[in-house]
N, C-alpha and C. Protein backbone atom coordinates (compact mmCIF):
# COMPACT_ATOMS: atom_id res chain seq x y z
N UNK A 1 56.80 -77.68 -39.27
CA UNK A 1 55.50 -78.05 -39.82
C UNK A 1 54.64 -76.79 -39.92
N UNK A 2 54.20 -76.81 -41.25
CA UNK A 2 53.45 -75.52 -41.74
C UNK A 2 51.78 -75.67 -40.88
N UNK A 3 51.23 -74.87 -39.73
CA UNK A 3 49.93 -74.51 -39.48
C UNK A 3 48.92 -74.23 -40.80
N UNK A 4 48.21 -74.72 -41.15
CA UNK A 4 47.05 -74.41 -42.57
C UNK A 4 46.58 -73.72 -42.09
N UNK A 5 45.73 -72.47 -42.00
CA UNK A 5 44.69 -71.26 -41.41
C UNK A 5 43.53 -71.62 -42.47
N UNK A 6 42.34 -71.36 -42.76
CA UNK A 6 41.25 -70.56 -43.83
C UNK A 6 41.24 -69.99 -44.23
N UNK A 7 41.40 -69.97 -45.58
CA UNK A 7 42.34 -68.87 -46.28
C UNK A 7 43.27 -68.25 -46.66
N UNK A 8 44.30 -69.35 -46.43
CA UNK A 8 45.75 -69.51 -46.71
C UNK A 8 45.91 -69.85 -47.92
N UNK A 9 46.57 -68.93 -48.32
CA UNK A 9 46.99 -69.33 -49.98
C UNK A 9 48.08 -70.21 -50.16
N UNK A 10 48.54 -71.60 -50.78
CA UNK A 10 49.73 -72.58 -50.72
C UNK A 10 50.06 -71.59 -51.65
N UNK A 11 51.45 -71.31 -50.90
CA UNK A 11 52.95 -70.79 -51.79
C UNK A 11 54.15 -71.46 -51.82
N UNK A 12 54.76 -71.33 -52.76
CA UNK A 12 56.49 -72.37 -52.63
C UNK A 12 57.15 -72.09 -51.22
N UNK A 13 56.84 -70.76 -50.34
CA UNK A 13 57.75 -70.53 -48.98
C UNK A 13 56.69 -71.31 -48.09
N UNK A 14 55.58 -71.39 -48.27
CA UNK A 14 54.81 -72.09 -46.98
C UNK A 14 54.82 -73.87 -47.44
N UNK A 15 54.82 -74.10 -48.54
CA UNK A 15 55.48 -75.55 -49.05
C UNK A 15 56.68 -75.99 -48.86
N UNK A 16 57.09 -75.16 -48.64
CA UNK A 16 59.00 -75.55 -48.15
C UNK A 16 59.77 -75.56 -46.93
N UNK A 17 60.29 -76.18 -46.54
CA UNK A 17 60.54 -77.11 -45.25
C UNK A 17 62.05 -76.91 -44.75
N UNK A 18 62.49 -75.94 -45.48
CA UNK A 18 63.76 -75.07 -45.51
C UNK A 18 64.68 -76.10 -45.83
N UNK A 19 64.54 -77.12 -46.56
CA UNK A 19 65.65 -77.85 -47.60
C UNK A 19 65.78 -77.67 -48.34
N UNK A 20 66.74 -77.46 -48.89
CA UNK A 20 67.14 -77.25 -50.46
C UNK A 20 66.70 -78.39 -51.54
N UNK A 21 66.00 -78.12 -52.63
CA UNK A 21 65.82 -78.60 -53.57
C UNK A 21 66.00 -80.01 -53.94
N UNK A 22 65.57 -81.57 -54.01
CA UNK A 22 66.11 -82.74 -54.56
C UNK A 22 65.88 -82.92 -55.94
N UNK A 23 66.91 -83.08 -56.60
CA UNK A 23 66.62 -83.43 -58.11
C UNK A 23 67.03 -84.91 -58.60
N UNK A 24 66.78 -85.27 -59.27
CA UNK A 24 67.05 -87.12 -59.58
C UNK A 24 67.00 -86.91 -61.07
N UNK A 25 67.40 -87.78 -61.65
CA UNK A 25 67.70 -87.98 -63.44
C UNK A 25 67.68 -89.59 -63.87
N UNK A 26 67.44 -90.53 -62.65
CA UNK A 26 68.03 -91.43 -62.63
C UNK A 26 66.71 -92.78 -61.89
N UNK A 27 66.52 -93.68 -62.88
CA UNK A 27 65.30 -94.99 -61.85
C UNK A 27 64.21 -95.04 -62.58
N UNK A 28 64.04 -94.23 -63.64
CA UNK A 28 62.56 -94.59 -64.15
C UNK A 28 62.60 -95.65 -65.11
N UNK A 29 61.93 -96.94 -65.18
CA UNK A 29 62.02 -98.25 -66.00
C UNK A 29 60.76 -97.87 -66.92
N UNK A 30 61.33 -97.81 -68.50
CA UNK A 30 60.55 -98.01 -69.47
C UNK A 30 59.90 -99.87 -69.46
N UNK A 31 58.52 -99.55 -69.94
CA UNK A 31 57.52 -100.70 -69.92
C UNK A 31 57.99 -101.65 -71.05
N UNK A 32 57.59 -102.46 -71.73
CA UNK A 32 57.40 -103.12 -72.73
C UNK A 32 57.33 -102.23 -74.30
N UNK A 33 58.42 -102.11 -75.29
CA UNK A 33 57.90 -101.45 -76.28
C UNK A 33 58.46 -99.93 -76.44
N UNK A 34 59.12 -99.40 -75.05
CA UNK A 34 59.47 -97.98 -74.73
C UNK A 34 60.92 -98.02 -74.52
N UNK A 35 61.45 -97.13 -74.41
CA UNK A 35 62.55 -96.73 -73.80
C UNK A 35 62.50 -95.36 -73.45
N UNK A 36 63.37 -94.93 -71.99
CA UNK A 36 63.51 -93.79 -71.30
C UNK A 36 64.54 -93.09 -72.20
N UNK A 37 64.25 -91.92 -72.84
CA UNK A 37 65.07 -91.05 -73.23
C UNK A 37 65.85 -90.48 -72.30
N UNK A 38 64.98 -89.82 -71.49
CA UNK A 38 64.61 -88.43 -70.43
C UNK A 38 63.97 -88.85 -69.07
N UNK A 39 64.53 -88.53 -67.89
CA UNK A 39 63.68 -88.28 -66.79
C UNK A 39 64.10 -87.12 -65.56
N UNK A 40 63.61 -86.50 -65.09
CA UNK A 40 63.73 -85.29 -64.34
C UNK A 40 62.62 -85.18 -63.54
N UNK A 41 62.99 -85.23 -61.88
CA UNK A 41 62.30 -85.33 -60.79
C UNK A 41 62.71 -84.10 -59.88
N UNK A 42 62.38 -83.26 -59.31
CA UNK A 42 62.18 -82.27 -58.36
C UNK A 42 61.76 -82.22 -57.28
N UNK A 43 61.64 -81.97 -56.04
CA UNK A 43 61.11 -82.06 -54.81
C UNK A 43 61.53 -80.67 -54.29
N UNK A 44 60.77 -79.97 -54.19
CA UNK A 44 60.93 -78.52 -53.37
C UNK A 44 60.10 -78.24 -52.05
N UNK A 45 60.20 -78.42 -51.02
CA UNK A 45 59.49 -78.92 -49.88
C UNK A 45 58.50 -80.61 -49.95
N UNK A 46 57.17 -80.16 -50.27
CA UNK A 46 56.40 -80.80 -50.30
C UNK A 46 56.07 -81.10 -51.98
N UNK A 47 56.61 -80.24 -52.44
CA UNK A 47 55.87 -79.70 -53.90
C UNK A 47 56.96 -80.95 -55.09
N UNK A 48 56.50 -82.11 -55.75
CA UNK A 48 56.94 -82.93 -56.48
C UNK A 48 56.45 -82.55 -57.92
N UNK A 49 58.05 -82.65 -58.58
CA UNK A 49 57.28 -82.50 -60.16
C UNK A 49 58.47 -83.61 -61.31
N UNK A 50 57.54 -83.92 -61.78
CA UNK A 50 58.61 -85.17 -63.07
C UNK A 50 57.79 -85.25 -64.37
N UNK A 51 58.95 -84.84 -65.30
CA UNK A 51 59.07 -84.88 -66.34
C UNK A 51 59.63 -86.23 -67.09
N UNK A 52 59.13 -86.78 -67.56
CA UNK A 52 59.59 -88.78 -68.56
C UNK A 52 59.30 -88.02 -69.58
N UNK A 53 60.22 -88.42 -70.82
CA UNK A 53 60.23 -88.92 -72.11
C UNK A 53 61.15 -90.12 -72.48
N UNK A 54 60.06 -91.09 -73.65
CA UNK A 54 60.44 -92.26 -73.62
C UNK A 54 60.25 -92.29 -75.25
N UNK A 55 60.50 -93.03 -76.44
CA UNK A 55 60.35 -93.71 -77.33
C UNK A 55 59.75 -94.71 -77.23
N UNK A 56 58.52 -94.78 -78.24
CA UNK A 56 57.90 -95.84 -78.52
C UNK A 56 58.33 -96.70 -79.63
N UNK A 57 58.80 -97.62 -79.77
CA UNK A 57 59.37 -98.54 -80.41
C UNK A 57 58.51 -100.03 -81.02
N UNK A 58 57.33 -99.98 -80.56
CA UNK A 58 56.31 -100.75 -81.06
C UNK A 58 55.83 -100.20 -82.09
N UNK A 59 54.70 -101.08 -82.73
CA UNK A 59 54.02 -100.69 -83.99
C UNK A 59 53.32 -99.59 -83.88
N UNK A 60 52.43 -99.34 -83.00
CA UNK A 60 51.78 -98.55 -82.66
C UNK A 60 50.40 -98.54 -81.77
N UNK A 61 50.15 -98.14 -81.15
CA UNK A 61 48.80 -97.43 -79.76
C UNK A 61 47.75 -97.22 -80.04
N UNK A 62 46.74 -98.19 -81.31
CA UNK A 62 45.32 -97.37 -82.10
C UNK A 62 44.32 -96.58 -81.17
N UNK A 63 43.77 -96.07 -81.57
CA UNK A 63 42.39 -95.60 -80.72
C UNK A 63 41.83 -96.71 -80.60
N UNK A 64 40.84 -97.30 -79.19
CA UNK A 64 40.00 -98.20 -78.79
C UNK A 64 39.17 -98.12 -80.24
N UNK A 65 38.28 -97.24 -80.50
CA UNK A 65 36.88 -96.72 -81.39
C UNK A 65 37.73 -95.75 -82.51
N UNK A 66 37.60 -95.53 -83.69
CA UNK A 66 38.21 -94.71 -84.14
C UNK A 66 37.17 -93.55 -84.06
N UNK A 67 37.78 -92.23 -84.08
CA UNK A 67 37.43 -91.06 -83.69
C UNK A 67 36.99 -90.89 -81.80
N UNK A 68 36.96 -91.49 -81.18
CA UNK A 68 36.64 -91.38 -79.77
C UNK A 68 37.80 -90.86 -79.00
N UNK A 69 38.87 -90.57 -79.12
CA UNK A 69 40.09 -90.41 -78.52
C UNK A 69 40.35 -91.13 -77.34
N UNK A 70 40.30 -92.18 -77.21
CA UNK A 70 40.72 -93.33 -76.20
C UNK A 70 42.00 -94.15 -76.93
N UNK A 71 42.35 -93.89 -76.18
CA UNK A 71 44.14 -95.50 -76.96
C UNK A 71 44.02 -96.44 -75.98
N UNK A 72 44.12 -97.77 -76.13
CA UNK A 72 44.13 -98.77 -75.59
C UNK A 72 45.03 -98.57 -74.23
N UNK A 73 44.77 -98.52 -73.16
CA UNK A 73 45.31 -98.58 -71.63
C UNK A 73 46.66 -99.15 -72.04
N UNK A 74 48.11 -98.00 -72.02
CA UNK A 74 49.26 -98.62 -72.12
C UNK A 74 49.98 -97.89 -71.18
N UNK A 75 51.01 -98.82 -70.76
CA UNK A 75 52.10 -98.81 -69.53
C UNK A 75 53.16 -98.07 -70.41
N UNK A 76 53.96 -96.87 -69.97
CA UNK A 76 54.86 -96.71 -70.76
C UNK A 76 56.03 -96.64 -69.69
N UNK A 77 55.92 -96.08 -68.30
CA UNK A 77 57.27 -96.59 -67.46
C UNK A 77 56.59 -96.61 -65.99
N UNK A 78 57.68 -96.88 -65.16
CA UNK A 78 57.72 -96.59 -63.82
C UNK A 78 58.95 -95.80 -63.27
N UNK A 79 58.07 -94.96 -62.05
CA UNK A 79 58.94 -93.57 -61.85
C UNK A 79 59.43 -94.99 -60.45
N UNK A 80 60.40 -93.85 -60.09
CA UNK A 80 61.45 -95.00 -59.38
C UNK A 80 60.79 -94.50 -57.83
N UNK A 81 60.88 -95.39 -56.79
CA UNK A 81 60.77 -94.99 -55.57
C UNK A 81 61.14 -93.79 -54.65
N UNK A 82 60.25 -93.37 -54.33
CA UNK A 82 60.51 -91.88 -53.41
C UNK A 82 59.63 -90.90 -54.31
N UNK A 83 59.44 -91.12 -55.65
CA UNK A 83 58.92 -90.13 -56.50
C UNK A 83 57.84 -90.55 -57.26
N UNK A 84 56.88 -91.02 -56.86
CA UNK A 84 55.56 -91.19 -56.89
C UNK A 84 54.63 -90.57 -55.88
N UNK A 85 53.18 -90.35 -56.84
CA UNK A 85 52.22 -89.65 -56.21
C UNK A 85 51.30 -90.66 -55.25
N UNK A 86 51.06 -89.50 -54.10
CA UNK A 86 50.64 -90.42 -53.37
C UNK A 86 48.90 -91.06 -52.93
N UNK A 87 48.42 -91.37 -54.39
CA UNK A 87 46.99 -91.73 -54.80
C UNK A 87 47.23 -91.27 -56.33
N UNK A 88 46.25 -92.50 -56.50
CA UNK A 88 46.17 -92.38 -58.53
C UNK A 88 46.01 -90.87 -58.97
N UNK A 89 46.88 -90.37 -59.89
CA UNK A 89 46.71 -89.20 -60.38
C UNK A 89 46.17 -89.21 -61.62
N UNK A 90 46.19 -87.96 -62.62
CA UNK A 90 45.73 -87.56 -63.55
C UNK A 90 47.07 -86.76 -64.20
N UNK A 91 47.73 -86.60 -65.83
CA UNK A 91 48.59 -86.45 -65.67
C UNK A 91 48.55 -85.91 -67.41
N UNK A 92 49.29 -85.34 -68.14
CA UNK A 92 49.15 -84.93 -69.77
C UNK A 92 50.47 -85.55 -70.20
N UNK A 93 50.32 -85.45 -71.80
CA UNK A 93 50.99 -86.40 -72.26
C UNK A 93 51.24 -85.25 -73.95
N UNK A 94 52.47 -85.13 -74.43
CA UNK A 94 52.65 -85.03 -75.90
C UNK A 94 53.72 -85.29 -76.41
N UNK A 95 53.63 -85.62 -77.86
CA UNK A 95 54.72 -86.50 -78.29
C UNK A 95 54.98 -85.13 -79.10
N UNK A 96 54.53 -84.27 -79.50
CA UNK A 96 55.61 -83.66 -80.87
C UNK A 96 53.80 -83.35 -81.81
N UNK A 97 53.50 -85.14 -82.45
CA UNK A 97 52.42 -85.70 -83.15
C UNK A 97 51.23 -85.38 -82.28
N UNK A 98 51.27 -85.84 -81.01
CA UNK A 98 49.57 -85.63 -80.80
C UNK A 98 50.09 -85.46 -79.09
N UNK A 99 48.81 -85.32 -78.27
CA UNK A 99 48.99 -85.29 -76.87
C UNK A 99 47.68 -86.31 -76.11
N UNK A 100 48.00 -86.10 -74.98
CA UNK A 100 46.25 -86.62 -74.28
C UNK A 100 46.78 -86.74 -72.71
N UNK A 101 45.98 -87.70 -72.51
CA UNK A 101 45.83 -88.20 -70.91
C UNK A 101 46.60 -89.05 -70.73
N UNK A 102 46.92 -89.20 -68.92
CA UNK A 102 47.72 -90.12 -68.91
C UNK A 102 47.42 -90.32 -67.42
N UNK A 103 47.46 -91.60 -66.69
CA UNK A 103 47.90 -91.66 -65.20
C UNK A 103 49.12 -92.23 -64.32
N UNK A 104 48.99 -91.92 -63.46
CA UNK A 104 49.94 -92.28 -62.65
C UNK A 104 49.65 -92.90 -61.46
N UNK A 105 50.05 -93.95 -61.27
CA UNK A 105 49.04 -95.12 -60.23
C UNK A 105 50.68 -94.72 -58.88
N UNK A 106 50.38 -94.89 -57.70
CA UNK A 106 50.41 -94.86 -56.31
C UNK A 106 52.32 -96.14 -56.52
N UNK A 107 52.14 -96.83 -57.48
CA UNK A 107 53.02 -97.31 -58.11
C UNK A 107 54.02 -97.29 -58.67
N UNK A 108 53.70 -95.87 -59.15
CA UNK A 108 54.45 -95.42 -60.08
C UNK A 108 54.25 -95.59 -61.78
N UNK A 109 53.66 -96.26 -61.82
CA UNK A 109 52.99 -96.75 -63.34
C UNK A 109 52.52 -95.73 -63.93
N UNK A 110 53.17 -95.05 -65.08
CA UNK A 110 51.93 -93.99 -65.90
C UNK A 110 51.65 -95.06 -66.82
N UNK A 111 50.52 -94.65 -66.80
CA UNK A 111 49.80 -95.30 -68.32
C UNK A 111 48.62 -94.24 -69.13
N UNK A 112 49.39 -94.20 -70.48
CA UNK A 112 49.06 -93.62 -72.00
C UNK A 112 47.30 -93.94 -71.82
N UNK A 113 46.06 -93.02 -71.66
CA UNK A 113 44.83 -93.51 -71.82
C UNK A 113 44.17 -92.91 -73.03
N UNK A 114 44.51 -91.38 -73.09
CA UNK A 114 43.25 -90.82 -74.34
C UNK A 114 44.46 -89.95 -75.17
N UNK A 115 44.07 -89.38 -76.61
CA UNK A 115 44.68 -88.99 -77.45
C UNK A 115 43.98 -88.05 -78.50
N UNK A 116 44.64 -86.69 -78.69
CA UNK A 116 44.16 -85.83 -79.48
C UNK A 116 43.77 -86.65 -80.77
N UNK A 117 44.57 -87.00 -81.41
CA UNK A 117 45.18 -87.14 -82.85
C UNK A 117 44.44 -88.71 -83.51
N UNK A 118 43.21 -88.96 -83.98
CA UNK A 118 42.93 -89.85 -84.44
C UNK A 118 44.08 -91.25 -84.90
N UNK A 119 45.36 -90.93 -84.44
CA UNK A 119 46.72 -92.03 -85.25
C UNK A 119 46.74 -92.43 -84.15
N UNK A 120 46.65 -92.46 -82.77
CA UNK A 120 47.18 -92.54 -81.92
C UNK A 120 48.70 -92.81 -81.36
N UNK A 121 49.29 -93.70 -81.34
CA UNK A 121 50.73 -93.41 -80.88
C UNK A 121 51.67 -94.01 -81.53
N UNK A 122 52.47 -93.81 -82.76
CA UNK A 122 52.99 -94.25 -83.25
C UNK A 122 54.46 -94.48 -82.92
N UNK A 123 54.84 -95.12 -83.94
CA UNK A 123 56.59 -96.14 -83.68
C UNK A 123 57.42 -94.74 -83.89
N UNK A 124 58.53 -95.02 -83.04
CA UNK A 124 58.84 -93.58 -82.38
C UNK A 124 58.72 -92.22 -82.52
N UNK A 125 57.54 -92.26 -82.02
CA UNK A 125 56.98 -91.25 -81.11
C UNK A 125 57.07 -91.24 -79.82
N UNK A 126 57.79 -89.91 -79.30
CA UNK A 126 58.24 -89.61 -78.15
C UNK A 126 57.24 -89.42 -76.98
N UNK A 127 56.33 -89.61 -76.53
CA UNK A 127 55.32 -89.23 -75.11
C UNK A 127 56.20 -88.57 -74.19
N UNK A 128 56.21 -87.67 -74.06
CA UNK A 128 56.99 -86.85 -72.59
C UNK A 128 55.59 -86.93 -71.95
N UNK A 129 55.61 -87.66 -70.79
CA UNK A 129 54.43 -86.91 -69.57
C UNK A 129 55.40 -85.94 -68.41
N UNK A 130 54.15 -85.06 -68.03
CA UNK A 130 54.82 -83.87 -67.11
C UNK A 130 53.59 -84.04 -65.85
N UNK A 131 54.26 -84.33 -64.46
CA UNK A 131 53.27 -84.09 -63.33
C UNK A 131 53.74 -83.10 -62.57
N UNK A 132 52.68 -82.89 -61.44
CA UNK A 132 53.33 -81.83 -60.57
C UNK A 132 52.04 -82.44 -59.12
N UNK A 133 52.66 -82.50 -58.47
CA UNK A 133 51.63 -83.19 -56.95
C UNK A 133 52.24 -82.59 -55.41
N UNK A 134 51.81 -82.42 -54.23
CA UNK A 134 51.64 -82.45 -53.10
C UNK A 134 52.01 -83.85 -52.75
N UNK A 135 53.45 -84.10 -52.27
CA UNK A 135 53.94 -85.07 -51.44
C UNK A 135 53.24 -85.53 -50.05
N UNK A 136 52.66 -86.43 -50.00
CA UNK A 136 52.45 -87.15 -48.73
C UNK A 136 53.14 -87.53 -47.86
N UNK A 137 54.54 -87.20 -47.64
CA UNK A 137 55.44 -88.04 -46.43
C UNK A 137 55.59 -87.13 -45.48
């Protein structure tokens, strides 16, 4: 167990717990409308990072308001157990077409919230979200 001092800078050697690396490819459930292309999970001590890309296969994600960059609150998967953040995060999102916001609930749930691109999310269009968090266990 790493001592914190004042003024300690977090580095990958003081984050790491002298285990080697966990990687996963495997558990993330696309929502309603999606499918998992892609998923890639990491664990390097404490330090968690996952990469989802999914296809959207619905009609499409409008903006709430047009021009406001909000898309209607959508579920696009769940990351599988062990590899979720531990409190609602904040998280980015791009398809190729446009990018935005995204979260990630304690659940595992990301959900699609705001969007560059006045179209918002169209029928397949890819959303890759990318996180990176401080493990709680």
């Amino acid at each position: 167990m790493t001592n914190w001092l004042a003024g300690m800078d977090i580095t990958a050697d003081r984050l790491n717990d002298g285990v080697d690396a966990t990687t996963t490819s495997s558990g993330a459930t696309a929502a309603t409308d999606f499918t998992v292309t892609s998923f890639s999970g990491r664990r390097s001590g404490k330090l968690v990072t996952i990469t989802i890309r999914c296809n959207y296969t619905g009609t499409s994600i409008p903006e709430s308001v047009a021009g406001n960059g909000n898309i209607l609150d959508t579920a696009m998967a769940t990351l599988p157990s062990g590899w979720r953040p531990p409190e609602l995060m904040e998280a980015i999102w791009d398809s190729g077409f446009n990018d935005g916001g995204a979260t990630i609930d304690t659940d595992g749930t990301i959900t699609l919230r705001t969007t560059s691109g006045s179209d918002g999310v169209g029928n397949n269009h890819n959303p890759r979200v990318s996180a990176t968090w401080i493990a709680d266990d």
